[in-house]
C-alpha atoms as a PDB file:
ATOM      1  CA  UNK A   1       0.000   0.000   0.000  1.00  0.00           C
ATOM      2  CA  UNK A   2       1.100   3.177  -0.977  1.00  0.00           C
ATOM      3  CA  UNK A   3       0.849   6.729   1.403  1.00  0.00           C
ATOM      4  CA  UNK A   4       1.686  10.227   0.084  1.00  0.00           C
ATOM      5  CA  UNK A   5       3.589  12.592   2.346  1.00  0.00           C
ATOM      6  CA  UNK A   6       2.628  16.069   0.684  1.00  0.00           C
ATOM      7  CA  UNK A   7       5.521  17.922   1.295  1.00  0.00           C
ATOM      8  CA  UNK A   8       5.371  21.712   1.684  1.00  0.00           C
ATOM      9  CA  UNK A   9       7.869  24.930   2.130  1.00  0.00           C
ATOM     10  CA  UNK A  10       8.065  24.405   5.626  1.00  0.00           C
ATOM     11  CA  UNK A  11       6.230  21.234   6.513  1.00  0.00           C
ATOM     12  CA  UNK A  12       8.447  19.949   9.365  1.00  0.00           C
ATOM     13  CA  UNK A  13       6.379  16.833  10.263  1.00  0.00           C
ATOM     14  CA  UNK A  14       6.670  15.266   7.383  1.00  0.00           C
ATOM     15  CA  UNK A  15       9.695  12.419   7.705  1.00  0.00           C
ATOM     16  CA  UNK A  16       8.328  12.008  11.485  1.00  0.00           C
ATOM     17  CA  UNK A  17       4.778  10.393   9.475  1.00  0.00           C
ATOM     18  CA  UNK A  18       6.978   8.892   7.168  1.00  0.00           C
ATOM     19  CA  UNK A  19       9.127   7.240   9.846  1.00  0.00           C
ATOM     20  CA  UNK A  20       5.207   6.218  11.818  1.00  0.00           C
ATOM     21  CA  UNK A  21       4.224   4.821   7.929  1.00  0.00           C
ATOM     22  CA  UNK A  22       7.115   3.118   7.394  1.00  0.00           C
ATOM     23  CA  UNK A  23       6.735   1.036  11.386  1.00  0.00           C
ATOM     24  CA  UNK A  24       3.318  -0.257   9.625  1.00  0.00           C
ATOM     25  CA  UNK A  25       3.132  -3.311   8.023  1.00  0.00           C
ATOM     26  CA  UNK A  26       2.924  -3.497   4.338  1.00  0.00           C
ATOM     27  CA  UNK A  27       3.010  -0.059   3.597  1.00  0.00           C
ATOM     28  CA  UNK A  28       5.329   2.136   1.374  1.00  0.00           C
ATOM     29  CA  UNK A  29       5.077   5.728   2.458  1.00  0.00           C
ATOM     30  CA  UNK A  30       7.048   8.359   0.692  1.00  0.00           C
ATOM     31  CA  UNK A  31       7.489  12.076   0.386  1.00  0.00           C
ATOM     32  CA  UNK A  32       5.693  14.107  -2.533  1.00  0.00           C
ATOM     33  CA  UNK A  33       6.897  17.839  -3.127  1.00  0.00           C
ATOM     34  CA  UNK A  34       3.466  19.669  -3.432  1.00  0.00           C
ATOM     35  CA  UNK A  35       4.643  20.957  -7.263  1.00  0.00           C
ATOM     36  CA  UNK A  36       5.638  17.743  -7.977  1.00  0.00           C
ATOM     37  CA  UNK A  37       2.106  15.895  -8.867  1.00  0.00           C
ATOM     38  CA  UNK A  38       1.447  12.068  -9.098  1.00  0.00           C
ATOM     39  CA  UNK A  39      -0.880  11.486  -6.081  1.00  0.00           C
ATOM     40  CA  UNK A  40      -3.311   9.251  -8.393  1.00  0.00           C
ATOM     41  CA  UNK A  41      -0.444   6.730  -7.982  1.00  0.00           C
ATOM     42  CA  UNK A  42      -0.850   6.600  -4.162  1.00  0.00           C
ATOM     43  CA  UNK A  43      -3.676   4.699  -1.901  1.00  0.00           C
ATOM     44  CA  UNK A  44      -3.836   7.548   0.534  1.00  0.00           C
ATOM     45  CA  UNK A  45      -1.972  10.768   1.454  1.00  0.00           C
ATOM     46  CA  UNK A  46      -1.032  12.478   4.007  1.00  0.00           C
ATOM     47  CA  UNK A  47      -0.757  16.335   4.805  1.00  0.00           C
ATOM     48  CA  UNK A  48       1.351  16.729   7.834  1.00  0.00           C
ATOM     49  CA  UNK A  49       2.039  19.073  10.117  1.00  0.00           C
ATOM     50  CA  UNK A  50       4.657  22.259   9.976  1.00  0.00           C
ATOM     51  CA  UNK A  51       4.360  26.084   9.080  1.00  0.00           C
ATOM     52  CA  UNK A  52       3.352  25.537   5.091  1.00  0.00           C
ATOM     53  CA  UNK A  53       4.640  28.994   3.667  1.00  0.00           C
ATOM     54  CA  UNK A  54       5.481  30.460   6.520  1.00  0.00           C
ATOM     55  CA  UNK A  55       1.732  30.757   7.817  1.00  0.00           C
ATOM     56  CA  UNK A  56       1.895  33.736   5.781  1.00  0.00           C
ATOM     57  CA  UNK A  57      -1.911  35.469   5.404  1.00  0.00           C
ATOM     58  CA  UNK A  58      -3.516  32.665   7.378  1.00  0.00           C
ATOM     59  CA  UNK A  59      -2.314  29.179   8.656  1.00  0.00           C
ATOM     60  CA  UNK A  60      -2.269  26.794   5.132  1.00  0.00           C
ATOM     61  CA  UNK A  61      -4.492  29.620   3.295  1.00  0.00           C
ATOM     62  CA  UNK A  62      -1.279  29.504   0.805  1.00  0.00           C
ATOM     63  CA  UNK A  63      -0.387  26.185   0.645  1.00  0.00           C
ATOM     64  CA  UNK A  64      -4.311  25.413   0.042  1.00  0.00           C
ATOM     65  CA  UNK A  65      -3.547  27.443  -3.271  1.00  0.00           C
ATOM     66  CA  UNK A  66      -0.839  24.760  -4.354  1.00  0.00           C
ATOM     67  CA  UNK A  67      -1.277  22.679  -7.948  1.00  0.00           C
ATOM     68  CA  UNK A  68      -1.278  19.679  -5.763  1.00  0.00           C
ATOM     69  CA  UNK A  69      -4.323  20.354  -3.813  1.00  0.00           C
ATOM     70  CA  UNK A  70      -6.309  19.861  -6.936  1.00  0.00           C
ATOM     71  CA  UNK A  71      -5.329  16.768  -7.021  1.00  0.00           C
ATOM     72  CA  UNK A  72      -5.988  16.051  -3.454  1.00  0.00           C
ATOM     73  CA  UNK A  73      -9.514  17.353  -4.008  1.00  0.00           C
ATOM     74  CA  UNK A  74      -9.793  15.188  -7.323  1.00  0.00           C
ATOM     75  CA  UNK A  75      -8.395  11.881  -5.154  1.00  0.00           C
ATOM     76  CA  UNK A  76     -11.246  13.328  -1.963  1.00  0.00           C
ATOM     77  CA  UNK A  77     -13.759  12.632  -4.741  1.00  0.00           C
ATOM     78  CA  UNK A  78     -13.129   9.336  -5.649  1.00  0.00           C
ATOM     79  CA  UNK A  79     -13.036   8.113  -2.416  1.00  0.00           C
ATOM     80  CA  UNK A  80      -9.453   7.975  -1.486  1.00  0.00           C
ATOM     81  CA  UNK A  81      -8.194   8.474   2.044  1.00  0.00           C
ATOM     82  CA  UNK A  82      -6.865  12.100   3.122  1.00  0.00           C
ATOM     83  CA  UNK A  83      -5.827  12.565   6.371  1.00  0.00           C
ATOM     84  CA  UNK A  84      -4.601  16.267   7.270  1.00  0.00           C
ATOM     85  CA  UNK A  85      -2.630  16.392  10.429  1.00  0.00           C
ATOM     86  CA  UNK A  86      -2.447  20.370  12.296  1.00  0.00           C
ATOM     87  CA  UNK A  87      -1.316  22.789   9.619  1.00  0.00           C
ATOM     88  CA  UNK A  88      -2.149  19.818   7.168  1.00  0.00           C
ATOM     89  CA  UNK A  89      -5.997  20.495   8.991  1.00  0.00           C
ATOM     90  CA  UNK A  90      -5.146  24.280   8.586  1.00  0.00           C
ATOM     91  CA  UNK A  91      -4.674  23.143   4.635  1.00  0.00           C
ATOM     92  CA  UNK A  92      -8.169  20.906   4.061  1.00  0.00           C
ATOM     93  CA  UNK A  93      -9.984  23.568   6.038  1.00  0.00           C
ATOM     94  CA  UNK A  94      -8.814  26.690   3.829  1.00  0.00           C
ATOM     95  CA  UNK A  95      -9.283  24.532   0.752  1.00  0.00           C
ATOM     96  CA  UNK A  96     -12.432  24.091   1.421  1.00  0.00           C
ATOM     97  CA  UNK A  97     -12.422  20.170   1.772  1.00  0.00           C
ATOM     98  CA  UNK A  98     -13.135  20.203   5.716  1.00  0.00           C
ATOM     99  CA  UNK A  99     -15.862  23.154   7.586  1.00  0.00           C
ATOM    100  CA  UNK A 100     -15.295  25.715   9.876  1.00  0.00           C
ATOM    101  CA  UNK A 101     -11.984  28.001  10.492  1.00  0.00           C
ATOM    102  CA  UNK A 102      -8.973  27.119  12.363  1.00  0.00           C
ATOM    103  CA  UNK A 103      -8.647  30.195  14.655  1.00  0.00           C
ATOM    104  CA  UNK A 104      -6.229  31.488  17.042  1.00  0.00           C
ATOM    105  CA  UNK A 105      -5.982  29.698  20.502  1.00  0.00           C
ATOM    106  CA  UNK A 106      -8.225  31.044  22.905  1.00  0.00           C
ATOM    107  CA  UNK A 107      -5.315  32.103  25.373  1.00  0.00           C
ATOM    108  CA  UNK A 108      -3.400  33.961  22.357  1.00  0.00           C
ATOM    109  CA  UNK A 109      -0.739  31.944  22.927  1.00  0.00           C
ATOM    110  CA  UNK A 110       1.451  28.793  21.112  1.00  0.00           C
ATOM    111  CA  UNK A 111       0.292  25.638  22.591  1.00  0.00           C
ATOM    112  CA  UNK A 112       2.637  22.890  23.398  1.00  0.00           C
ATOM    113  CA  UNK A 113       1.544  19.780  25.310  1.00  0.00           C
ATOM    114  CA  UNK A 114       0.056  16.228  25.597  1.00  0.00           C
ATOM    115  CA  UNK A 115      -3.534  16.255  25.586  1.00  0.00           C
ATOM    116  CA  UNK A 116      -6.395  13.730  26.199  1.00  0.00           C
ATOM    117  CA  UNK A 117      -8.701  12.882  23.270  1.00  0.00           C
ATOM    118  CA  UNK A 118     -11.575  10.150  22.860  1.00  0.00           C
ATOM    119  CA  UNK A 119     -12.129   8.754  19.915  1.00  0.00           C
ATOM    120  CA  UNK A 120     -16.094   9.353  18.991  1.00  0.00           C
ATOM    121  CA  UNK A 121     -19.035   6.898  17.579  1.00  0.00           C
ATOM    122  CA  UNK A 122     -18.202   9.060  13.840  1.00  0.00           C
ATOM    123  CA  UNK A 123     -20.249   7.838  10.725  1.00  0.00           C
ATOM    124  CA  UNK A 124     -16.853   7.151   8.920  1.00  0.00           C
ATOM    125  CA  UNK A 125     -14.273   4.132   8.538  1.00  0.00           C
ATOM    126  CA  UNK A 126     -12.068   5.806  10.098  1.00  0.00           C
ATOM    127  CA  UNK A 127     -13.360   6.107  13.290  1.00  0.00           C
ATOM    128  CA  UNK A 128     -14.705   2.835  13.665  1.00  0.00           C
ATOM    129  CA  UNK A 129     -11.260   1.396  13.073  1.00  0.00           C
ATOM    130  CA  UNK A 130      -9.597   3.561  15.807  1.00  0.00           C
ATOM    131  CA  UNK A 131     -12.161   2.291  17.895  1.00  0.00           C
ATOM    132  CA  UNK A 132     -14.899   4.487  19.305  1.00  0.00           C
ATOM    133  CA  UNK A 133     -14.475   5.494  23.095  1.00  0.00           C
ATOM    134  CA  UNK A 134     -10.867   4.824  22.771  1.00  0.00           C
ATOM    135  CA  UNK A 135      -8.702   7.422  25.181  1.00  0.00           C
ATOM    136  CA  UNK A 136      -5.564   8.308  22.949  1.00  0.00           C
ATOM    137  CA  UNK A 137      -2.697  10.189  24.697  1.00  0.00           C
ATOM    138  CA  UNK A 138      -1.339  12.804  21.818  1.00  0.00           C
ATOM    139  CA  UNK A 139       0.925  15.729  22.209  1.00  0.00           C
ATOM    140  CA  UNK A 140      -0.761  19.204  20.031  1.00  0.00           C
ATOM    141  CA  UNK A 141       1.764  22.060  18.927  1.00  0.00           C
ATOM    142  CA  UNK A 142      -0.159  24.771  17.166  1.00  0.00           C
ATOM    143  CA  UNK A 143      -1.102  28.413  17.912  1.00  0.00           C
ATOM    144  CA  UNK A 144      -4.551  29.000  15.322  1.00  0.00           C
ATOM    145  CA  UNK A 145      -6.074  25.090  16.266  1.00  0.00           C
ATOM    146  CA  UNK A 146      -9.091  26.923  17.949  1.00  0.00           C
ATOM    147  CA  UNK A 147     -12.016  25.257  15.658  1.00  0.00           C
ATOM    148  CA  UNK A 148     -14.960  27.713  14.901  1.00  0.00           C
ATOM    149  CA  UNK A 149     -18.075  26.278  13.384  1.00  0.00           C
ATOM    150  CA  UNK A 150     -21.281  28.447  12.530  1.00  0.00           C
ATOM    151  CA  UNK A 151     -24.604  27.233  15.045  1.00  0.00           C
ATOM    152  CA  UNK A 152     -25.790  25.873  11.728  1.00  0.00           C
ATOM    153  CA  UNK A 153     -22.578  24.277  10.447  1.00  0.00           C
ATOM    154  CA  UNK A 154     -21.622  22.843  13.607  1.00  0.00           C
ATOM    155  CA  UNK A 155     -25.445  21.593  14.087  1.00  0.00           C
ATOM    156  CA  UNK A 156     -25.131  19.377  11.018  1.00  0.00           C
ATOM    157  CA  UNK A 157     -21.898  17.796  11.516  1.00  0.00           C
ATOM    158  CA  UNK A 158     -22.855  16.691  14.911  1.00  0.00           C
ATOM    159  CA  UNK A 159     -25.726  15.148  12.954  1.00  0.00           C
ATOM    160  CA  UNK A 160     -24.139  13.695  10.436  1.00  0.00           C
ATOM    161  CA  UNK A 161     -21.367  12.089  12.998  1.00  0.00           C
ATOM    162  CA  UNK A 162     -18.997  13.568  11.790  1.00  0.00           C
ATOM    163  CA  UNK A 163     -16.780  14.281  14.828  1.00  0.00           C
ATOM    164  CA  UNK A 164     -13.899  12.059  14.896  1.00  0.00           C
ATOM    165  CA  UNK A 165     -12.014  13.115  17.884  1.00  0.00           C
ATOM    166  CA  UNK A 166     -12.842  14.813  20.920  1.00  0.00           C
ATOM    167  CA  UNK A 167     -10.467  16.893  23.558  1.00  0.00           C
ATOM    168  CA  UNK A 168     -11.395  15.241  27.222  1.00  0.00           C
ATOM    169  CA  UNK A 169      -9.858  15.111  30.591  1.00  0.00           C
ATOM    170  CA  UNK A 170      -7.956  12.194  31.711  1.00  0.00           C
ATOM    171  CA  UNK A 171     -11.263  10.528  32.502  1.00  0.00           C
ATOM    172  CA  UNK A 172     -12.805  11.163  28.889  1.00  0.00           C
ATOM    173  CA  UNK A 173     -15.251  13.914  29.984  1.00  0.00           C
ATOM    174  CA  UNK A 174     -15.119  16.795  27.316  1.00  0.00           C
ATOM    175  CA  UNK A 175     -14.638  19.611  29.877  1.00  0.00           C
ATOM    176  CA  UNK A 176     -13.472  23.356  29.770  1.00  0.00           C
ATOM    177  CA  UNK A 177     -10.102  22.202  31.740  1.00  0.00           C
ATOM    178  CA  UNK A 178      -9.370  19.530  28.668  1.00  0.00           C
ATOM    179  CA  UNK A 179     -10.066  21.665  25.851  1.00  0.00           C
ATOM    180  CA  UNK A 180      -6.487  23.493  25.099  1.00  0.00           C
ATOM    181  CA  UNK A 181      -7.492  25.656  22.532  1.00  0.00           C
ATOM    182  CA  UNK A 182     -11.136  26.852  22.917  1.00  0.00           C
ATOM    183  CA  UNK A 183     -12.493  25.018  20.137  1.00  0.00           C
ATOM    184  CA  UNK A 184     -16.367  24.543  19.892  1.00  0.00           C
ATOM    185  CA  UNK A 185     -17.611  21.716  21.914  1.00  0.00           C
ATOM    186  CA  UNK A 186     -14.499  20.474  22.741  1.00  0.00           C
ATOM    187  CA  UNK A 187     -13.796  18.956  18.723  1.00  0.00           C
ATOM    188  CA  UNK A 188     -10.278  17.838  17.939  1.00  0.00           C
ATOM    189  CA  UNK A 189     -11.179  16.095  14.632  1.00  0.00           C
ATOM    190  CA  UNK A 190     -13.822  16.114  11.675  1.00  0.00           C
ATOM    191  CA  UNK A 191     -14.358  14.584   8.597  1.00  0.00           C
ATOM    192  CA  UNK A 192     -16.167  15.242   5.301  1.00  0.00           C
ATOM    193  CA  UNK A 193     -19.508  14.270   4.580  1.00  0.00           C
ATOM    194  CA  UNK A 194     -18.404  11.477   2.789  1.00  0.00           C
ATOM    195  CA  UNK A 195     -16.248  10.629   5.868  1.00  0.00           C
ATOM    196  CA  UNK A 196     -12.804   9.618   3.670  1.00  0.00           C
ATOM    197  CA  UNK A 197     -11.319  13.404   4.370  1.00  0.00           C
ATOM    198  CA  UNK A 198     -10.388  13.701   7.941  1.00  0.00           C
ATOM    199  CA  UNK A 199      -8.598  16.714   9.643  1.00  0.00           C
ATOM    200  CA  UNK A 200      -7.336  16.549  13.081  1.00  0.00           C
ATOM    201  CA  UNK A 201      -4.729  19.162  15.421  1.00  0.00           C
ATOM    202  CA  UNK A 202      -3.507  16.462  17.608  1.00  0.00           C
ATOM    203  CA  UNK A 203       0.173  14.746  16.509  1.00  0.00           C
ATOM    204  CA  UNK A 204       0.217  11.398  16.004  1.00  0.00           C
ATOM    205  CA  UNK A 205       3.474  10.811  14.220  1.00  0.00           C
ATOM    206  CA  UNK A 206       4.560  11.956  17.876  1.00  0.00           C
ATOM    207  CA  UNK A 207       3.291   9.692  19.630  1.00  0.00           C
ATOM    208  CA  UNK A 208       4.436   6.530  17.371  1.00  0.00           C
ATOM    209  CA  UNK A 209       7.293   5.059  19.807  1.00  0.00           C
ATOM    210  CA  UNK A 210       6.982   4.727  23.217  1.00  0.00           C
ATOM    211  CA  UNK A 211      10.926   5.357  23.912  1.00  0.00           C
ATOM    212  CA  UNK A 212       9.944   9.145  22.714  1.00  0.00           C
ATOM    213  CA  UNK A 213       6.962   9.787  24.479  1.00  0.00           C
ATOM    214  CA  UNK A 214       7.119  11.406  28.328  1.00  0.00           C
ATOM    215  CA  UNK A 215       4.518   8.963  29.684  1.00  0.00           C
ATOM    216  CA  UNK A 216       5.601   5.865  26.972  1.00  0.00           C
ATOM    217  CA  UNK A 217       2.427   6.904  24.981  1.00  0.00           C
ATOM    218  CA  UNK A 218       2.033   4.797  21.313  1.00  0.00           C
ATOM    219  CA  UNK A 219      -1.554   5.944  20.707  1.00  0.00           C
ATOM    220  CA  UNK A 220      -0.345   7.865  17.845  1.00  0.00           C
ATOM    221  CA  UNK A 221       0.129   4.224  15.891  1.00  0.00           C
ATOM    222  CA  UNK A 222      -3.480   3.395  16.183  1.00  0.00           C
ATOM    223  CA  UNK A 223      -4.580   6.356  14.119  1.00  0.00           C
ATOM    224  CA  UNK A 224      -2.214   6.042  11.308  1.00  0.00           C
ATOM    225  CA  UNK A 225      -3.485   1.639  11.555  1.00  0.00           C
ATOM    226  CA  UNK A 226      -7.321   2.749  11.231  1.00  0.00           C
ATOM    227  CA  UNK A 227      -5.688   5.096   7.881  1.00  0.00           C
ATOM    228  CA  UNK A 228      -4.253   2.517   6.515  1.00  0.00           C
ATOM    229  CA  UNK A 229      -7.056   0.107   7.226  1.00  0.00           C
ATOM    230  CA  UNK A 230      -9.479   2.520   5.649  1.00  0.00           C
ATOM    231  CA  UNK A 231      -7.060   2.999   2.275  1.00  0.00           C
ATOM    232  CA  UNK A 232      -7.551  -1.065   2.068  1.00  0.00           C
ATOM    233  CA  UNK A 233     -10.923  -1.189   2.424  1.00  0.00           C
ATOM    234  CA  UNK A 234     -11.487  -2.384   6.096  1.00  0.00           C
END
């Protein structure tokens, strides 16, 4: 199984997904430079995090401009999987592939630090693979991951199940305390209606070997597994 890395002008994340890929059974992950094209090749991709363009004019508002987006949004269409990982979200959301805005923090401040999230009952493969209720342990790193959804907007993707992840306290209750960035009702992930397009702020790739994580956290592994399930058709 092939993944695409996108690779960006200041994408930073990118060989730590490659390195979580390449830990995964059966799966050939490799970096794409986002003017390079060629994604139809590729069972899935990848948008990982980093500071695409310098965050210049908005988090990913440039980088959602690239050639290669196109193709991402032609790949979104047929089916494919697209996962976009914090300013990868940042990307999907200005392209217009995932709702809302990805705002400033609600403290004004850069955000560095492990945070609780539970993995919710979301009408997409992807969720179901990582398990619904699951408790992951994931570090975030962003400053704009504060998720703003319209009453209306945000009333139709809780509708549609479309909430993949979920910022909790260490018990798994979505509460003020456990929510790091103010974003509306606590959401840490989403998906497209179609439910093959997820975004999510959380790091994964960072939380893919135990000997690197503070508390010996792996939960990162789990999400990229239900990715690559989903790309096979689980």
């Amino acid at each position: 199984m092939r993944v695409a890395v996108l690779r960006f002008p200041g994408s930073n994340c990118d060989l730590d997904v490659v390195q979580a890929l390449g830990t995964t059974e059966g799966v050939e992950p490799k970096l794409v430079w986002h003017e390079s094209g060629g994604l139809s090749r590729f069972d899935a991709v990848v948008l990982p995090g980093g500071f695409s363009f310098g965050d210049y004019l908005r988090a990913g508002a440039i980088a959602a401009r690239s050639p290669s987006i196109g193709e991402v949004r032609r790949l979104a269409d047929r089916g494919v999987p697209i996962l976009g990982i914090c300013n990868g979200f940042q990307v999907l959301v200005e392209a217009g592939l995932l709702p809302g805005s990805l705002l400033r923090n609600s403290g004004l401040r850069f955000v560095c630090k492990w945070v609780t999230v539970r993995v919710e009952d979301a009408a997409t493969p992807f969720a179901r693979s990582a398990k619904p209720g699951r408790l992951l342990r994931l570090p975030i790193a962003h400053n704009e991951g504060r998720l703003f959804l319209p009453d209306d907007e945000l009333a139709a993707v809780k509708r549609e199940r479309r909430v993949v992840l979920t910022y909790t306290d260490s018990a798994g209750k979505p509460t003020r305390q456990g929510n790091p960035n103010g974003s509306r009702e606590n959401i840490a992930g989403i998906s497209n209606g179609e439910g093959n397009v997820i975004g999510m702020m959380p790091h994964p790739e960072r939380a893919s070997d135990p000997t690197l994580s503070p508390d010996g956290s792996a939960d990162g592994m789990s999400v990229f597994g239900a990715l690559v399930r989903m790309a096979g058709g689980a």
